[in-house]
Protein backbone atom coordinates (compact mmCIF):
# COMPACT_ATOMS: atom_id res chain seq x y z
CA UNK A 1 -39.47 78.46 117.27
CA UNK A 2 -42.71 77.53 118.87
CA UNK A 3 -44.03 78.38 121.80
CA UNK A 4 -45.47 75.76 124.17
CA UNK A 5 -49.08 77.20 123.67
CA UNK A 6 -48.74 76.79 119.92
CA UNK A 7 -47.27 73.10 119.86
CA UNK A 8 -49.84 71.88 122.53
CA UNK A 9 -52.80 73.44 120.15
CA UNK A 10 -50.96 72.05 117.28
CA UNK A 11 -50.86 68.55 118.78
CA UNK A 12 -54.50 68.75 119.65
CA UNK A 13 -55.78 69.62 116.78
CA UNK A 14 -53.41 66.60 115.27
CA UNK A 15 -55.01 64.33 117.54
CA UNK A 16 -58.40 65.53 116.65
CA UNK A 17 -58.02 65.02 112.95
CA UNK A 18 -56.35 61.07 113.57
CA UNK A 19 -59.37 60.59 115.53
CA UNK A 20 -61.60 61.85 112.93
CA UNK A 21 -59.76 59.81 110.20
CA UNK A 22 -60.00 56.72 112.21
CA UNK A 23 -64.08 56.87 112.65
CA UNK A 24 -64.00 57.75 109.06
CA UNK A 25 -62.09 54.99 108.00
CA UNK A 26 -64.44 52.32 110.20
CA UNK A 27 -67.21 53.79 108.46
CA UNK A 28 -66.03 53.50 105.03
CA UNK A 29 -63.70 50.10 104.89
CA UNK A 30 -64.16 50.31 101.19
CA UNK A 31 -62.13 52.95 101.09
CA UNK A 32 -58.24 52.72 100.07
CA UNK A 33 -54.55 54.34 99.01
CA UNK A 34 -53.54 54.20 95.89
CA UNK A 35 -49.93 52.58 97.22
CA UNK A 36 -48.94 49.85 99.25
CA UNK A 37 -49.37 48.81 102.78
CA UNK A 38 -45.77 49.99 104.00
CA UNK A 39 -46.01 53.36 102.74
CA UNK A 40 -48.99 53.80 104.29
CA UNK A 41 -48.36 52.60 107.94
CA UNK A 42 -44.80 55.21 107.28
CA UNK A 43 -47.06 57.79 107.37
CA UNK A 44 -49.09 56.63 109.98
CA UNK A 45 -45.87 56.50 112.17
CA UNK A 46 -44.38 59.74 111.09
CA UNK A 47 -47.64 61.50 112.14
CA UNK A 48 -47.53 59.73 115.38
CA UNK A 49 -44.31 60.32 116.03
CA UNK A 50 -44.54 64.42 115.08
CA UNK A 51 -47.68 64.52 117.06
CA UNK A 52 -46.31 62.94 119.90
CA UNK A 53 -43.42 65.36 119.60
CA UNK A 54 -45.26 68.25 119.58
CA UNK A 55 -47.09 66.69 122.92
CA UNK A 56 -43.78 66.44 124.64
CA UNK A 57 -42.02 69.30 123.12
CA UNK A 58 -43.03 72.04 125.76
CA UNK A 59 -42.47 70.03 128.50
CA UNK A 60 -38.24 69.62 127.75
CA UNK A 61 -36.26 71.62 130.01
CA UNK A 62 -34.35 74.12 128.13
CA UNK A 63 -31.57 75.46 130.62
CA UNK A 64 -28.34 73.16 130.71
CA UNK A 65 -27.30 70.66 133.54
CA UNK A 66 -24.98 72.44 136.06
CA UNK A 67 -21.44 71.50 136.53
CA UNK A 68 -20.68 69.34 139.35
CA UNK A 69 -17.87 71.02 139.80
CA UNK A 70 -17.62 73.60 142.97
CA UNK A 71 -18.15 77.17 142.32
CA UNK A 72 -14.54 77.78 143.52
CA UNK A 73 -13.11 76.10 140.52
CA UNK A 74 -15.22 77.33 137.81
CA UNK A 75 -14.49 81.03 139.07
CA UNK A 76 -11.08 82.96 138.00
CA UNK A 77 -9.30 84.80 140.96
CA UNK A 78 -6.77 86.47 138.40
């Protein structure tokens, strides 16, 4: 499991290379995939979507919603 310092980092450095890519890619419009469009822009989406994952990731809380249900009742008396 990560921990929330390694997914932020992780993200980051996710980030970083997209935004590298992208100044890249407006340098060099020439440049192309060997497939189509739509597999292309599926990958573009899946990274987004892991990256933005790994953004919100640390932030979920992990302990479970409490009953609404009184103490009293939850509790055994034997």
């Amino acid at each position: 499991m990560m921990t929330k310092k390694v997914s932020r980092i992780t993200a980051v450095i996710m980030l970083l290379v997209a935004v590298g890519f992208i100044c890249y890619a407006f340098q060099h419009p020439e440049g192309a995939w060997p497939w189509s469009n739509t597999i292309t822009f599926a990958l573009y989406r899946m990274y987004i979507i892991v990256m933005i994952l790994l953004f919100i990731a640390p932030f979920k809380n992990k302990k479970p919603l409490r009953s609404h249900k009184r103490d009293s009742e939850n509790s055994y008396h034997g």
